[in-house]
C-alpha atoms as a PDB file:
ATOM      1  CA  UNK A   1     161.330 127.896 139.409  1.00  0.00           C
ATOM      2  CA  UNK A   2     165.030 127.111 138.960  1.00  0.00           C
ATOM      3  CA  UNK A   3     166.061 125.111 135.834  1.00  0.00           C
ATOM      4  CA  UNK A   4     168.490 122.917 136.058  1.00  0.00           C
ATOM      5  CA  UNK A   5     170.754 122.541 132.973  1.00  0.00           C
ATOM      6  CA  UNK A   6     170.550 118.983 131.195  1.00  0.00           C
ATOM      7  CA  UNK A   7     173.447 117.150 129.458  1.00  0.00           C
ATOM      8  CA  UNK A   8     172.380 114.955 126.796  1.00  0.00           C
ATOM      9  CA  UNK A   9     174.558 112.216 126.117  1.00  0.00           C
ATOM     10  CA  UNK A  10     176.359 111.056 122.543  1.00  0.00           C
ATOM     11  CA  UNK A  11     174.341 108.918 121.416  1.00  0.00           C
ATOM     12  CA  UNK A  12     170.881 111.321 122.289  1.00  0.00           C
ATOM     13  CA  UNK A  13     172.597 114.235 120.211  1.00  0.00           C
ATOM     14  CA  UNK A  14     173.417 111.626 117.139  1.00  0.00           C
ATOM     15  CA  UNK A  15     169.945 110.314 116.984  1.00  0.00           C
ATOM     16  CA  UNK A  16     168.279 114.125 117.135  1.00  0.00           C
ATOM     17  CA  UNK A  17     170.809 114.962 114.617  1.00  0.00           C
ATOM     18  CA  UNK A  18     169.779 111.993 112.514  1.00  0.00           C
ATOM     19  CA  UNK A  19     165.992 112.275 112.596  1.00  0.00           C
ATOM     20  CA  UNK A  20     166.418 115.786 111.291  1.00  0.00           C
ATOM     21  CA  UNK A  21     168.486 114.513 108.823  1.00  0.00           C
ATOM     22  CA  UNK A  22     165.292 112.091 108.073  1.00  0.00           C
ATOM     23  CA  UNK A  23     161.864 112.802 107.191  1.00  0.00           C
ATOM     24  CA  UNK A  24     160.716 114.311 111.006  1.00  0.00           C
ATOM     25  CA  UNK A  25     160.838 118.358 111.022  1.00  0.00           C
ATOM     26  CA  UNK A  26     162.180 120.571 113.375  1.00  0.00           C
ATOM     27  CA  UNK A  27     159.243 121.572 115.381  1.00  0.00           C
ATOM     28  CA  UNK A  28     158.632 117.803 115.343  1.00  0.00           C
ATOM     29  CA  UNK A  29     161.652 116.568 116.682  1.00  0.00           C
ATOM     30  CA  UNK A  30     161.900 119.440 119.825  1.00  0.00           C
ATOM     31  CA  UNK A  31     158.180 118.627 120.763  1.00  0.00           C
ATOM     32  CA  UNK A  32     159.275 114.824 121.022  1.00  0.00           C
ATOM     33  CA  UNK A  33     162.678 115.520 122.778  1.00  0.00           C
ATOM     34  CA  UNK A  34     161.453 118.458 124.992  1.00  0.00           C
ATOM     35  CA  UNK A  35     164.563 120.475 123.886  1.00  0.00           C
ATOM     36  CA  UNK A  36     165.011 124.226 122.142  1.00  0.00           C
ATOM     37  CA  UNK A  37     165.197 124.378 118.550  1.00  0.00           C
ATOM     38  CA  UNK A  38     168.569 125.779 118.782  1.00  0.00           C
ATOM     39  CA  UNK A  39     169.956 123.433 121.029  1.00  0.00           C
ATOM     40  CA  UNK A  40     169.136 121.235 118.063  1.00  0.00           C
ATOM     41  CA  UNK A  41     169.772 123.238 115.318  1.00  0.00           C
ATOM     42  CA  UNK A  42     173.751 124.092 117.409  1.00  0.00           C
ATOM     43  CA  UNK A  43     173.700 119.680 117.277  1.00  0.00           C
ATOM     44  CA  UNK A  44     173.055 119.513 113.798  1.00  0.00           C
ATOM     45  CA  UNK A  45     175.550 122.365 112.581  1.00  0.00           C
ATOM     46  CA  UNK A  46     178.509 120.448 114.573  1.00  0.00           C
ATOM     47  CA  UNK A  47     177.735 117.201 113.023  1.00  0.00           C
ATOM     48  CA  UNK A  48     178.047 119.283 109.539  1.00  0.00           C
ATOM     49  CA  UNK A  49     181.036 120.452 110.575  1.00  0.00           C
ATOM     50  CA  UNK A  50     182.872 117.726 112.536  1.00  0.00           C
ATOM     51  CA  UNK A  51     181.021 114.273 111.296  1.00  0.00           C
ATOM     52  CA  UNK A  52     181.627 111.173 113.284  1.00  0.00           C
ATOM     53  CA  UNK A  53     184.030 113.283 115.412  1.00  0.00           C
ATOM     54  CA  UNK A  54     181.456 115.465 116.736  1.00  0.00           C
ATOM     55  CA  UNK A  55     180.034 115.600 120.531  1.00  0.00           C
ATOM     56  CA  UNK A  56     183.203 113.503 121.650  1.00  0.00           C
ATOM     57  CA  UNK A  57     182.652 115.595 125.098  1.00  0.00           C
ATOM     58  CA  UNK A  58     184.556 118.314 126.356  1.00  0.00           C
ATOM     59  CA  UNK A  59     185.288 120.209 123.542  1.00  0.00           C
ATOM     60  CA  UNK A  60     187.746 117.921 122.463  1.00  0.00           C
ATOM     61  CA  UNK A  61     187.185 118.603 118.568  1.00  0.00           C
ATOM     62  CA  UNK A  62     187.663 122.078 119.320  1.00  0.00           C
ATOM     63  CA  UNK A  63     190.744 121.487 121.374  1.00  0.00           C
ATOM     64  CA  UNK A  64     192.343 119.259 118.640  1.00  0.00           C
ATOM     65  CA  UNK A  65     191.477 122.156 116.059  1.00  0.00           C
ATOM     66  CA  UNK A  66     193.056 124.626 118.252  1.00  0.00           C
ATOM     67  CA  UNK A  67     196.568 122.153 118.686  1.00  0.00           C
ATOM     68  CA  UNK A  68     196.047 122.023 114.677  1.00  0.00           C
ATOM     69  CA  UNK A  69     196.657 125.633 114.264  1.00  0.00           C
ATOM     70  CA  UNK A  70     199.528 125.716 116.723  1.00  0.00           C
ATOM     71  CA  UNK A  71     201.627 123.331 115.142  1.00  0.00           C
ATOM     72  CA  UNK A  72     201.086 124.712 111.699  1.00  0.00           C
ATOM     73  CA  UNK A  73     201.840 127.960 113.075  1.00  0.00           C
ATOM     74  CA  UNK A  74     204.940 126.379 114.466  1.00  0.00           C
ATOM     75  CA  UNK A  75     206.134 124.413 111.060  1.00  0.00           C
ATOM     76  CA  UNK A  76     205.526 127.826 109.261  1.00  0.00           C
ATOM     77  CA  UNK A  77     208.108 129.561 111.575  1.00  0.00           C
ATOM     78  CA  UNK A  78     210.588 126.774 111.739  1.00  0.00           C
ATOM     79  CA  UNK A  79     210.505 126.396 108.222  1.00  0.00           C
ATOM     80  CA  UNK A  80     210.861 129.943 108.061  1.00  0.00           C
ATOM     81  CA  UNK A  81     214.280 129.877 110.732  1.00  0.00           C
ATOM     82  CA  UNK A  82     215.441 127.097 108.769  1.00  0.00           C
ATOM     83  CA  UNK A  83     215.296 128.870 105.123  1.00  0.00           C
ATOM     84  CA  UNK A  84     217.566 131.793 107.107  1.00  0.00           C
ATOM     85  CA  UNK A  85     220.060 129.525 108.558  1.00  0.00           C
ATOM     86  CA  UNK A  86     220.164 128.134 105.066  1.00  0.00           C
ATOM     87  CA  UNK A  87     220.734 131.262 103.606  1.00  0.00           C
ATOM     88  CA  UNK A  88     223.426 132.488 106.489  1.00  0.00           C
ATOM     89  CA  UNK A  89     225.598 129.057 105.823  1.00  0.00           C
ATOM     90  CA  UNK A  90     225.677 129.572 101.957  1.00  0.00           C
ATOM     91  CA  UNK A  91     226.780 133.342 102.514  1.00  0.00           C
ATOM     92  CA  UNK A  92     229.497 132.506 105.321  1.00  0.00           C
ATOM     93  CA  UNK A  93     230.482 129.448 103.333  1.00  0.00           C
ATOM     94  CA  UNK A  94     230.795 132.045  99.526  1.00  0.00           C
ATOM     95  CA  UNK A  95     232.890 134.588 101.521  1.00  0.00           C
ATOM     96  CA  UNK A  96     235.148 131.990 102.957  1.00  0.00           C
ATOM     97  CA  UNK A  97     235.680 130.700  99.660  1.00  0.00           C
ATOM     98  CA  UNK A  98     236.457 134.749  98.021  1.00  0.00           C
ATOM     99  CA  UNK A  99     238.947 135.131 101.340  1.00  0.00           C
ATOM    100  CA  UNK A 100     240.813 131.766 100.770  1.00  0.00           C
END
């Protein structure tokens, strides 16, 4: 028998999510939903994590993380290329003054 995979919209994720936040258990909420307790258990960690942000589709929290860390990266080594060019102009500009 071949399985097709199911998506699950949004709004399906956010009310599991929410009912296992509420009094229903686990086994509960899987028998009602017909879905694997770590599908749901997966849904309910990335709501922990990401709040109203999570399931936006796509992996689009997780791309926005990733462009996070790039940038900082990038301000970290800027600010790390300025502080040297900051450094080179006060030396060039203490030896003019010692030649003049």
């Amino acid at each position: 028998m071949v399985r097709t995979r199911r998506i699950f919209s949004r709004e399906f994720k956010l009310q599991v999510v929410k009912e296992l936040e509420g009094s229903k258990t686990l086994a509960q909420i899987v028998r009602e939903y017909e879905i694997h307790e770590t599908v749901a258990g997966r849904w309910y960690r990335e709501y922990q994590k990401y709040g109203d942000d999570a399931f936006k589709g796509n992996g689009l929290t997780y791309k926005e993380d990733a462009r996070i860390v790039q940038l900082e990266r990038k301000i970290g080594q800027l600010t790390m290329e300025n502080d040297f060019l900051k450094k080179a102009i006060q030396g060039t500009s203490q030896t003019h003054r010692r030649g003049s």
